[in-house]
Protein backbone atom coordinates (compact mmCIF):
# COMPACT_ATOMS: atom_id res chain seq x y z
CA UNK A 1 51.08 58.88 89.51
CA UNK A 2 49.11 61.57 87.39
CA UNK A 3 45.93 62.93 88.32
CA UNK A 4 43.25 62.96 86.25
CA UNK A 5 41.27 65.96 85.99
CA UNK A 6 37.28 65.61 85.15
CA UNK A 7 36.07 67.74 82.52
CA UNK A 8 32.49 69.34 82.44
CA UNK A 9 30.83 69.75 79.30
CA UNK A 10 28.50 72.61 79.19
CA UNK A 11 26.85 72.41 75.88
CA UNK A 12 24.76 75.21 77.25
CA UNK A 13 26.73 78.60 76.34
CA UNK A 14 25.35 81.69 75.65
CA UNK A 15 26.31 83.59 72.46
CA UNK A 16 28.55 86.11 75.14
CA UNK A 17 29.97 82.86 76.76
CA UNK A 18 31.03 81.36 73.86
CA UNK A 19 32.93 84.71 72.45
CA UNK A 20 34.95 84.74 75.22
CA UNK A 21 36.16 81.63 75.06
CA UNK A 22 36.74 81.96 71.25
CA UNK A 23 38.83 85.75 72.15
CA UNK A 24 40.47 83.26 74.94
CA UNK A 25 41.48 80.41 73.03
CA UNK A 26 42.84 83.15 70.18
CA UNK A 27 44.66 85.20 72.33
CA UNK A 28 46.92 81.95 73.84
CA UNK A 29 47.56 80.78 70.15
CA UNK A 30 48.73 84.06 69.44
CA UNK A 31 50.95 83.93 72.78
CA UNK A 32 51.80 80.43 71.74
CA UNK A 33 53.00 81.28 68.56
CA UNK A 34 55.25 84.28 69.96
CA UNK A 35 53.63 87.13 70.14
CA UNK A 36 54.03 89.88 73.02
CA UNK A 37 51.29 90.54 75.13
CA UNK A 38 50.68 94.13 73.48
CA UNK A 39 50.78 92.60 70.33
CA UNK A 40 48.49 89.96 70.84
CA UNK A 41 45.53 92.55 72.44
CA UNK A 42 45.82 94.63 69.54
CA UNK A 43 45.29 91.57 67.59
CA UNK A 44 42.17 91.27 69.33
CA UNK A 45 40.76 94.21 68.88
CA UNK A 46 40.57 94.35 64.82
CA UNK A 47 37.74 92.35 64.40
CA UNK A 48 38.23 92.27 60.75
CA UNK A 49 41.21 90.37 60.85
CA UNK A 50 39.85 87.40 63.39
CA UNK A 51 39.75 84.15 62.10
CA UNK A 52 36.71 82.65 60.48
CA UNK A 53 35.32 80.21 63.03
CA UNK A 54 35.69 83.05 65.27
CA UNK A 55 31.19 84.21 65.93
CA UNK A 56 30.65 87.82 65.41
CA UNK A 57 30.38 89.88 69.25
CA UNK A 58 26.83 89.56 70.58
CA UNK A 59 24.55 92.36 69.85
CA UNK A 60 23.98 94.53 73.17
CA UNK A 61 20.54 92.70 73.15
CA UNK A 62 21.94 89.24 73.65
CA UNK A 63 24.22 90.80 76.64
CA UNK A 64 21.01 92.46 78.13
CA UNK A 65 19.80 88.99 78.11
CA UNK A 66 22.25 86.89 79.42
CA UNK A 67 22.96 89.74 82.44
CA UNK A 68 18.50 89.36 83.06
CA UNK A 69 19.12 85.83 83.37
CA UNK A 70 22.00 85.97 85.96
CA UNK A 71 20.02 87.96 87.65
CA UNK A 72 17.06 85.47 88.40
């Protein structure tokens, strides 16, 4: 018998949450798709060739932020 496995929404990301699950999901389609580990962080890193529903990387403001809030 399969399990089934509850999912949480969390409609409540921050700008730095939701870049890292963008990076995330990218870096398993490139995996997915075949390409080496190496590969696929270098891929990563050259921002000008992400996708286009990919958000640009939070300013170092909105990481300030999120890292006050944690911190409450």
């Amino acid at each position: 018998m399969a399990t089934r496995k509850k999912q949480v929404v969390d409609d409540n990301y921050s700008k730095l949450d939701q870049y890292a699950i963008e990076l995330h999901e990218f870096y398993k389609a490139l995996r997915r798709a075949g390409f080496s580990v190496e590969i696929s962080l270098g891929v990563l890193g050259m921002k000008d060739i992400h996708p286009e529903w990919m958000t640009s990387a939070p300013s170092l403001d909105d990481v300030r932020k999120h890292l006050d809030e944690d911190e409450d």
